[in-house]
N, C-alpha and C. Protein backbone atom coordinates (compact mmCIF):
# COMPACT_ATOMS: atom_id res chain seq x y z
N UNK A 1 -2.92 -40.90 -4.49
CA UNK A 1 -3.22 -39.59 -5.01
C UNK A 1 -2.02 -38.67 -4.85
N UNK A 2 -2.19 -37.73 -5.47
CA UNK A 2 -1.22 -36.76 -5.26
C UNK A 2 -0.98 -35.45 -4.87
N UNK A 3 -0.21 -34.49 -4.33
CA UNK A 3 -0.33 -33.65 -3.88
C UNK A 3 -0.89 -32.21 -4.82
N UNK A 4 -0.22 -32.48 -5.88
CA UNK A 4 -0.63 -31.60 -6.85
C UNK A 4 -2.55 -31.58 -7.62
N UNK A 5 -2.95 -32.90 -7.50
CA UNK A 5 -4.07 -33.37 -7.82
C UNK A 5 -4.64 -32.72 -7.21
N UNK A 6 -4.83 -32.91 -6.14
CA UNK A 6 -5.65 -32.40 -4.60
C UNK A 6 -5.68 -30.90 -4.93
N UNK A 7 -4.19 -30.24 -4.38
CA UNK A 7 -4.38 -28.64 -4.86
C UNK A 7 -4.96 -28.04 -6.26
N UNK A 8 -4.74 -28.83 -6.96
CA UNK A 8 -5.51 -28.15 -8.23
C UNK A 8 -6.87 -28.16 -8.16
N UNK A 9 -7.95 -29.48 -7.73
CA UNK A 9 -9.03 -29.14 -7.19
C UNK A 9 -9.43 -28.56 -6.01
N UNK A 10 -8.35 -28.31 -5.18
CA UNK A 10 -9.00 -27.19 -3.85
C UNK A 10 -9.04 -25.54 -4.68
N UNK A 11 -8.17 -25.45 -5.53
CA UNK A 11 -8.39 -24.18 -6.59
C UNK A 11 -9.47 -24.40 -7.56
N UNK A 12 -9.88 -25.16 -8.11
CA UNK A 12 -10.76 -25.25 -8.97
C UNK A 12 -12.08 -24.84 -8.00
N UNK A 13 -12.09 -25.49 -6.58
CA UNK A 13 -13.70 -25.57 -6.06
C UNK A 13 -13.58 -23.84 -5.69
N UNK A 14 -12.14 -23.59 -5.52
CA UNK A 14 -12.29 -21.72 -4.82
C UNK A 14 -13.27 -20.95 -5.74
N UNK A 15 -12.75 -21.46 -7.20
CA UNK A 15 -13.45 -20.44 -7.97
C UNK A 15 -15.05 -20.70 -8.23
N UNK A 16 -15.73 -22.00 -8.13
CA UNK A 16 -17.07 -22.17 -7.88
C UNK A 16 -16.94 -21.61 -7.09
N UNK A 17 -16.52 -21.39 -5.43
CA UNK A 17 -17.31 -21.03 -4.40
C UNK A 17 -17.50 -19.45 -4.38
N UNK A 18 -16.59 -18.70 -5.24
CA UNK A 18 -16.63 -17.15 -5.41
C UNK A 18 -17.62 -16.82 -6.32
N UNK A 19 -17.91 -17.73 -7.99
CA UNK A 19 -19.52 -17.49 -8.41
C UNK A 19 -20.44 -17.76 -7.53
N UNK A 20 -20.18 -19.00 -6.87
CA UNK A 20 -21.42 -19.13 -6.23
C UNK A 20 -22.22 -18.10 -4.95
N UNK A 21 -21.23 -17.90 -4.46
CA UNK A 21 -21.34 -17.03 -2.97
C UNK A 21 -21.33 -15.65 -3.82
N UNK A 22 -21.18 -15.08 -5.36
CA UNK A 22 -21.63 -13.70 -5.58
C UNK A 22 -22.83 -14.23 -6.05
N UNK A 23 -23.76 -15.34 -6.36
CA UNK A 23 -24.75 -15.40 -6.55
C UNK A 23 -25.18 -15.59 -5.20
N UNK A 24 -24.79 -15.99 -4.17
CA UNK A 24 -26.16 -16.31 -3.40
C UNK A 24 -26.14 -14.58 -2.75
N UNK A 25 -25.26 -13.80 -3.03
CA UNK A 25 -25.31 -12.60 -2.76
C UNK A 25 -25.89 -11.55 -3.21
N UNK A 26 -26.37 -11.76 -4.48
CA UNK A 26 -27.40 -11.67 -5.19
C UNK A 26 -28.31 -11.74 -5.03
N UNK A 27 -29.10 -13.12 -4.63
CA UNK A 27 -29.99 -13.45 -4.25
C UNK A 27 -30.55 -12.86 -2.67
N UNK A 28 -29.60 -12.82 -2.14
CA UNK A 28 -30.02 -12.43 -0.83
C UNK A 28 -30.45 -10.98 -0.45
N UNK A 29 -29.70 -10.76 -1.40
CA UNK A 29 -30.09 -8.66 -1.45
C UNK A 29 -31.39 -8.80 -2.22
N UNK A 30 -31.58 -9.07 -3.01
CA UNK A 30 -32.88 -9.27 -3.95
C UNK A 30 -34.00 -9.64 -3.09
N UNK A 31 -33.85 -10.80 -1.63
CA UNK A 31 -35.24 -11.16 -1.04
C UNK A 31 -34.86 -9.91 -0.05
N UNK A 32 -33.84 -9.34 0.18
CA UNK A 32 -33.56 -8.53 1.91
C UNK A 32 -34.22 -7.24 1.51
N UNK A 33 -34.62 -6.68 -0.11
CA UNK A 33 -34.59 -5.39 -0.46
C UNK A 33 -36.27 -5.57 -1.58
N UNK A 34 -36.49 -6.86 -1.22
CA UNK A 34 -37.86 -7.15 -2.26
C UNK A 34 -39.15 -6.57 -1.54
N UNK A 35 -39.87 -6.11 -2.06
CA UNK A 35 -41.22 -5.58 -1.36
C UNK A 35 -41.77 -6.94 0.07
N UNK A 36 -41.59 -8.23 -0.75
CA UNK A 36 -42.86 -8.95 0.65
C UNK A 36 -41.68 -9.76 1.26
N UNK A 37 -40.22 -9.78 1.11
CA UNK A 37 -39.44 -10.61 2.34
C UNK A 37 -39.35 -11.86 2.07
N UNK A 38 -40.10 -12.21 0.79
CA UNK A 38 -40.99 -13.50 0.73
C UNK A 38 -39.23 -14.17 0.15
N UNK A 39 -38.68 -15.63 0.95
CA UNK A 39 -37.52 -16.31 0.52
C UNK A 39 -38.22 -16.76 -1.08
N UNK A 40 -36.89 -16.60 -2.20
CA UNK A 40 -37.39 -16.99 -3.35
C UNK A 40 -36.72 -18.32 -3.28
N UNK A 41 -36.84 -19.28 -5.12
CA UNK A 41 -36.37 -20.25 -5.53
C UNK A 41 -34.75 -20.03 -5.79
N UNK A 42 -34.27 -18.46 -5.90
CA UNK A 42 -32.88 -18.27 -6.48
C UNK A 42 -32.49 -18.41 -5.54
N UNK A 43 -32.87 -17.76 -4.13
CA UNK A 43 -32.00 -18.08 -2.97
C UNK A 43 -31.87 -19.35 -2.64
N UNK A 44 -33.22 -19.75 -2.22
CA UNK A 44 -32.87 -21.28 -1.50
C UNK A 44 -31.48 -22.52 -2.53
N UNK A 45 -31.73 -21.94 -4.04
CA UNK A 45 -30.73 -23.02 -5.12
C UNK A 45 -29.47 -22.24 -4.59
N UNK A 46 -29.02 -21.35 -4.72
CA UNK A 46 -27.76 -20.15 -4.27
C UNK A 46 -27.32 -20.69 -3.20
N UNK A 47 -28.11 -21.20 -2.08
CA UNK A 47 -27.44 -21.53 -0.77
C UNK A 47 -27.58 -22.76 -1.15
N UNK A 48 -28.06 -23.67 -1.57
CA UNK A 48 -27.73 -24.66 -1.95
C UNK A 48 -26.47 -25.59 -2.07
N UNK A 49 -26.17 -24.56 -3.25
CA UNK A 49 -25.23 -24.84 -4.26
C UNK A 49 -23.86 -24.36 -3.37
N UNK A 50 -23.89 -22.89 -3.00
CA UNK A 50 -22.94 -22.61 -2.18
C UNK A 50 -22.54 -23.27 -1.20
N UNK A 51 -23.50 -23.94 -0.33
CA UNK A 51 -22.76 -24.71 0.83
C UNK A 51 -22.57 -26.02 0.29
N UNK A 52 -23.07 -27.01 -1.25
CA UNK A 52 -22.12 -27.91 -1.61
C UNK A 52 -21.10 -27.99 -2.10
N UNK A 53 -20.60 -26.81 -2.41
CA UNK A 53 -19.09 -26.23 -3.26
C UNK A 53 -18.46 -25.99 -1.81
N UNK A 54 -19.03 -25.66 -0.41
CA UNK A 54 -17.94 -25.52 0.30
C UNK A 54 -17.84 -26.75 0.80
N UNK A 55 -18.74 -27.32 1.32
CA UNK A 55 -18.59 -29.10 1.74
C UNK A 55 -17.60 -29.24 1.19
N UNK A 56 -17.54 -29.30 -0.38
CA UNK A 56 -16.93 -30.69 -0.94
C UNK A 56 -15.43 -29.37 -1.04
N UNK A 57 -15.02 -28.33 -0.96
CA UNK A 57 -14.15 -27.70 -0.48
C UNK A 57 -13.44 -28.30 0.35
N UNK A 58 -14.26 -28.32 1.40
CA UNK A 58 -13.68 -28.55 2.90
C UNK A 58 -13.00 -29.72 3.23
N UNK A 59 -13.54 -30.94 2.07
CA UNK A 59 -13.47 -32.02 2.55
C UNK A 59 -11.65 -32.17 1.77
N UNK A 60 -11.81 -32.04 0.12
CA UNK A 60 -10.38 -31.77 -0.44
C UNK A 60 -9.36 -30.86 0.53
N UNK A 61 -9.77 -30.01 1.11
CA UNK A 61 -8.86 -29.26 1.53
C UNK A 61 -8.36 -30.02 3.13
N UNK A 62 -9.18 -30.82 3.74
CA UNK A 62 -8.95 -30.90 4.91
C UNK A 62 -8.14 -32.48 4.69
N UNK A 63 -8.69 -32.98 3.41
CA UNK A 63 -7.87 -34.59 2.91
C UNK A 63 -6.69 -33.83 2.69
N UNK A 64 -6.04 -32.98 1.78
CA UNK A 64 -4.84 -32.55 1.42
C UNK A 64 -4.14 -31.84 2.99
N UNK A 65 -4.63 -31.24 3.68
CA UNK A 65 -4.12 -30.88 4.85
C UNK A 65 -3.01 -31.87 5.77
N UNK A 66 -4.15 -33.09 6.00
CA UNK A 66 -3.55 -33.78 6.94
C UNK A 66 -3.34 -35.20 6.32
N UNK A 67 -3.22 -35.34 5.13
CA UNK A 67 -2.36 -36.80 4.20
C UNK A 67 -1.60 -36.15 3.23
N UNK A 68 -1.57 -34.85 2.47
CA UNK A 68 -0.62 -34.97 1.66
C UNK A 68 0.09 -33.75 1.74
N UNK A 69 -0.20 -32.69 2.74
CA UNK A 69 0.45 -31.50 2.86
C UNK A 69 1.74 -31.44 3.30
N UNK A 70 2.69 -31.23 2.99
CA UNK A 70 4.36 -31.75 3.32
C UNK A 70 4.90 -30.09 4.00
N UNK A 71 4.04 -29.00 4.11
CA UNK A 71 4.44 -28.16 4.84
C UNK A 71 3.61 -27.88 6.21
N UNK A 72 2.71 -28.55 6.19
CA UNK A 72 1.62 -28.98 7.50
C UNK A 72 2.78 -29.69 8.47
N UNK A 73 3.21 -30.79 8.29
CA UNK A 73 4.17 -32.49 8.71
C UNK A 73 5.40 -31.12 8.80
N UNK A 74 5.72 -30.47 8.42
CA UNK A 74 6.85 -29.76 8.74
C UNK A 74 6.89 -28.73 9.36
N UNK A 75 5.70 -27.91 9.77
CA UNK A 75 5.64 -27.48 10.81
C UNK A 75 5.14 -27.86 11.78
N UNK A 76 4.44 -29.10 11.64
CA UNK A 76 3.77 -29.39 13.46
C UNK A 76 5.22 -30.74 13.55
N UNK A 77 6.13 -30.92 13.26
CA UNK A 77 7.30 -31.55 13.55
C UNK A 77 8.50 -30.92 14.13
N UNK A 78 8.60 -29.34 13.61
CA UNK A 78 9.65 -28.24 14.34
C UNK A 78 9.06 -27.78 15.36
N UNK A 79 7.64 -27.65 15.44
CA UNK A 79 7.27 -26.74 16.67
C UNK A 79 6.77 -25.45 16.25
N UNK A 80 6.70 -25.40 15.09
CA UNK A 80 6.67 -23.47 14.73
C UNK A 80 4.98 -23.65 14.05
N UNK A 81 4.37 -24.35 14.60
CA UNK A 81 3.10 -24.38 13.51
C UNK A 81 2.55 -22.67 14.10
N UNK A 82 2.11 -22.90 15.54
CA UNK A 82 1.66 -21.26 15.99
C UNK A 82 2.91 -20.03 15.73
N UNK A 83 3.98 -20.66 16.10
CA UNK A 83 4.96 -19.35 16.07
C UNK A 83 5.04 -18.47 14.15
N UNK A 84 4.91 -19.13 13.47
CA UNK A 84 5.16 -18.57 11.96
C UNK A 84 3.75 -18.10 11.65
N UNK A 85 3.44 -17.08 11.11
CA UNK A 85 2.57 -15.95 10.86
C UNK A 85 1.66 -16.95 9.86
N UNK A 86 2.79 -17.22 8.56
CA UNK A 86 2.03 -17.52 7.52
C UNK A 86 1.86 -19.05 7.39
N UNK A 87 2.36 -19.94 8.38
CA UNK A 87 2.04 -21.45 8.51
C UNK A 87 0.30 -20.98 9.79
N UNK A 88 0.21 -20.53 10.22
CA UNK A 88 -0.53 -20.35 11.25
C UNK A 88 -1.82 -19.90 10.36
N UNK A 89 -1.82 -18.54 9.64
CA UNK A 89 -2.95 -18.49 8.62
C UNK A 89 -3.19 -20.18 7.60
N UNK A 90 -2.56 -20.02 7.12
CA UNK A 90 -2.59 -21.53 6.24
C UNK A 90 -2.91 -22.67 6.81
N UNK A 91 -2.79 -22.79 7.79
CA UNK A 91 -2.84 -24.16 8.59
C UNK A 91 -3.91 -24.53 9.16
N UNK A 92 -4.33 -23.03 10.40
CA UNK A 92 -5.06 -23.35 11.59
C UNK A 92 -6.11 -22.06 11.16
N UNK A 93 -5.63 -20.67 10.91
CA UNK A 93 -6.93 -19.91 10.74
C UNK A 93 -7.50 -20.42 9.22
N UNK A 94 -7.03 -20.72 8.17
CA UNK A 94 -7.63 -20.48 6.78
C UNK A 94 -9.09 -21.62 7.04
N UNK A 95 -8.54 -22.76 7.49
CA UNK A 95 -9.24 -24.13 7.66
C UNK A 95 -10.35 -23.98 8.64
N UNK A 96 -10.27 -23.30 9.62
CA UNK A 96 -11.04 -23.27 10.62
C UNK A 96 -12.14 -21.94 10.21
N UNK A 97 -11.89 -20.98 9.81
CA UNK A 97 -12.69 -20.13 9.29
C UNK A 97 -13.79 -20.66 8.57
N UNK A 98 -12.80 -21.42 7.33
CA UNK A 98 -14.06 -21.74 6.33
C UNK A 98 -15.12 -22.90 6.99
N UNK A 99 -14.77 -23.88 7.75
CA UNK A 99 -15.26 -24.64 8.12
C UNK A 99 -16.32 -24.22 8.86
N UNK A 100 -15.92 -22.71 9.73
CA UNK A 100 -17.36 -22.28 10.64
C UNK A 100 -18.21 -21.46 9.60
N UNK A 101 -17.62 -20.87 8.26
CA UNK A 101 -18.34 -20.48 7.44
C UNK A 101 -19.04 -21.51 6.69
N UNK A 102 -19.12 -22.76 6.62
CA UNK A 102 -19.60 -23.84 6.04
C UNK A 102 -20.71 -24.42 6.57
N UNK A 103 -20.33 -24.06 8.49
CA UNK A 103 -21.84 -24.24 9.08
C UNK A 103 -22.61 -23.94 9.19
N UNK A 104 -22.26 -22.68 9.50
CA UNK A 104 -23.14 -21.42 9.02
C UNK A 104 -24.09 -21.53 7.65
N UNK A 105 -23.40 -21.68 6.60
CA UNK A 105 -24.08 -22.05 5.33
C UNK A 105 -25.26 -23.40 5.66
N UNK A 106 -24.87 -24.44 5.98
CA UNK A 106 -25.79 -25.27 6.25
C UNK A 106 -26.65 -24.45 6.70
N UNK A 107 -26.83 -24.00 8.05
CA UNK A 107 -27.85 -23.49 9.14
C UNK A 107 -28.74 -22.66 7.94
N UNK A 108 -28.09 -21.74 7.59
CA UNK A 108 -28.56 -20.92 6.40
C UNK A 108 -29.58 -22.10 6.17
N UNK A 109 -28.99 -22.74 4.62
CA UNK A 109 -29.44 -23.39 3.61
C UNK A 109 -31.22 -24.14 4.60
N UNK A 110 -30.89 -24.59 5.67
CA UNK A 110 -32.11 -25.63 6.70
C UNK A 110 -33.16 -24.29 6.91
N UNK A 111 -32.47 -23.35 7.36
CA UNK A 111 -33.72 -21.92 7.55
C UNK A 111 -34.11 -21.54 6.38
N UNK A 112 -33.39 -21.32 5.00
CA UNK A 112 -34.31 -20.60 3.90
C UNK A 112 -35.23 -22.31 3.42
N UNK A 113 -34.78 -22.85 3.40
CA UNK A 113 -35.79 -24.80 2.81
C UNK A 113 -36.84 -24.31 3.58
N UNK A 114 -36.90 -24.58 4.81
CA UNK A 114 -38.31 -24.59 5.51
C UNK A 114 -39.03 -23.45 6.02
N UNK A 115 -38.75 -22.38 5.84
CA UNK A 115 -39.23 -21.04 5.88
C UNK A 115 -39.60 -20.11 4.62
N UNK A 116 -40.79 -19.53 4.85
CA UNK A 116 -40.85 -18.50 3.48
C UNK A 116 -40.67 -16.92 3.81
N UNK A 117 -40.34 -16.62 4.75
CA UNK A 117 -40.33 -15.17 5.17
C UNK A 117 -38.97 -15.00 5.61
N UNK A 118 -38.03 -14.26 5.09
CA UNK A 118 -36.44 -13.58 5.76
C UNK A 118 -37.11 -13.18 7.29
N UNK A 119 -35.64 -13.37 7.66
CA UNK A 119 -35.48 -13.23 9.25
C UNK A 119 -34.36 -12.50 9.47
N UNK A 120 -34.31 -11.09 10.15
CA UNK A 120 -33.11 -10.37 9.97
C UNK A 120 -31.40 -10.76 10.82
N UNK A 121 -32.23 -11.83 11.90
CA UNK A 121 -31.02 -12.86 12.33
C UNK A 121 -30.72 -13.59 11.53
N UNK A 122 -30.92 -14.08 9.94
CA UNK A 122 -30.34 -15.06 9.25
C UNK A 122 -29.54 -14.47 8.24
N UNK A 123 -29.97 -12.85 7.89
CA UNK A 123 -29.33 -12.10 7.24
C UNK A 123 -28.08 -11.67 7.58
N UNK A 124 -27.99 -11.67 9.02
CA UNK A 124 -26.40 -11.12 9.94
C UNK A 124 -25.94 -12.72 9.87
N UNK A 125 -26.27 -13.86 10.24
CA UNK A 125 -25.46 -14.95 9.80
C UNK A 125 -24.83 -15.43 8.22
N UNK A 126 -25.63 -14.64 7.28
CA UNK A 126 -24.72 -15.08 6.42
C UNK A 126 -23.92 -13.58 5.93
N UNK A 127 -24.03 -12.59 6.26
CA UNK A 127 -22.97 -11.75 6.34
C UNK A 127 -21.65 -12.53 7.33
N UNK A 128 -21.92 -13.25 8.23
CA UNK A 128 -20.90 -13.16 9.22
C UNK A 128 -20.22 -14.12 8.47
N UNK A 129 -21.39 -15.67 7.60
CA UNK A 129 -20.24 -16.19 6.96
C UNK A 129 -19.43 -15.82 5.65
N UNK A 130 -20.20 -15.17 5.00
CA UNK A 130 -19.74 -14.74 4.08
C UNK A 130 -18.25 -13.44 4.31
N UNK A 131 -18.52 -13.03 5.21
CA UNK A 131 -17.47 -11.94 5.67
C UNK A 131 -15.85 -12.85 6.40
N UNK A 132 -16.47 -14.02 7.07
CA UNK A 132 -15.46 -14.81 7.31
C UNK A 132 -15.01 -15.64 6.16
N UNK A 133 -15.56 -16.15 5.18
CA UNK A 133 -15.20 -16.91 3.98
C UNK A 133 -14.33 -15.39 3.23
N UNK A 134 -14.17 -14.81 3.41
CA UNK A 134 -13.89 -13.54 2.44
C UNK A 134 -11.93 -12.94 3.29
N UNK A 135 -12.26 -13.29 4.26
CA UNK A 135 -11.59 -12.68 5.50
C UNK A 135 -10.34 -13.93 5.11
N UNK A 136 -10.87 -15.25 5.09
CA UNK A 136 -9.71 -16.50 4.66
C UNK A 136 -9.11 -16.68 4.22
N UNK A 137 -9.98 -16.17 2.93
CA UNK A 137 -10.25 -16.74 1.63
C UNK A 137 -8.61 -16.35 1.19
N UNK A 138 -8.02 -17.42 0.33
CA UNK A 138 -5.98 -17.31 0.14
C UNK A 138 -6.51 -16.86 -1.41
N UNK A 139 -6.63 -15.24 -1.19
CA UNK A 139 -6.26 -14.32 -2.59
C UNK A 139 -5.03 -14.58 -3.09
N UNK A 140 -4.46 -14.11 -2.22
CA UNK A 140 -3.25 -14.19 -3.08
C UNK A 140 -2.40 -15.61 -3.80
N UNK A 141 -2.64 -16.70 -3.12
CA UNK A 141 -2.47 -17.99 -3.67
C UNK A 141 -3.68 -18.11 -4.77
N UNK A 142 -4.55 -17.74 -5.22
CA UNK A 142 -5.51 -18.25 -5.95
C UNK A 142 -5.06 -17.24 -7.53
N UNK A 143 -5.09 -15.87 -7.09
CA UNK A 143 -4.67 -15.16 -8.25
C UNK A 143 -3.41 -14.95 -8.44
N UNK A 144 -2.46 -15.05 -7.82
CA UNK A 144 -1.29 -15.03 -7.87
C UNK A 144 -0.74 -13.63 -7.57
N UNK A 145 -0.03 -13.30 -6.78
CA UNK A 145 0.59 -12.26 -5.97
C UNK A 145 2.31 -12.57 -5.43
């Protein structure tokens, strides 16, 4: 495979995961602000969908990380992986963020399946992931800056 392959689908899944996560954001204000609380069908598909666009995210991004990333191998070979600002976001915070935002999503996705009533602790967990997926998230590599 190739390096370019890989990155073009870790960009392709970014932009599912930004429809998807403004839909499940959607959805979630819609049950958090609905008269009976009652979890709908849009949410439970929304988180769904959102935490399989980040899975399969996570998984391209974490295969391209550590087999085909040639600036990963070049900074954990000099020593500067923590010392450089922007190898350190890219490397160790971007990856690790999304990944705890990914669990989060699961946990999500297992509480709205088997529950029919919002819970205002599940509402602050997916703010927290969604605020950390947002916080990661490489704007400026995706739109260009």
């Amino acid at each position: 495979m190739d390096f370019n392959l890989m990155l073009n689908a870790h960009r392709g899944f970014a932009y599912l995961i930004l429809l998807s996560s403004a839909l499940f954001i959607i959805a979630l204000l819609m049950v958090m602000f609905g008269y009976s609380g009652k979890i709908n069908n849009f949410l439970r598909k929304s988180t769904l969908f959102t935490m399989i666009f980040f899975h399969t995210q996570a998984i391209i991004g974490l295969v391209m990380l550590f087999f085909f990333s040639p600036g990963f191998k070049q900074a954990t070979e000099a020593g500067t992986l923590m010392k450089d600002a922007v190898a350190r976001n890219t490397y160790v915070e971007h990856p690790f963020a999304m990944i705890v935002s990914a669990v989060l999503l699961t946990i999500l996705n297992k509480k709205f399946k088997t529950n029919d009533k919002m819970q205002i602790s599940w509402v602050i967990m997916a703010v927290i992931a969604l605020a950390l997926m947002f916080w990661a998230f490489q704007w400026n590599r995706l739109f260009g800056a």
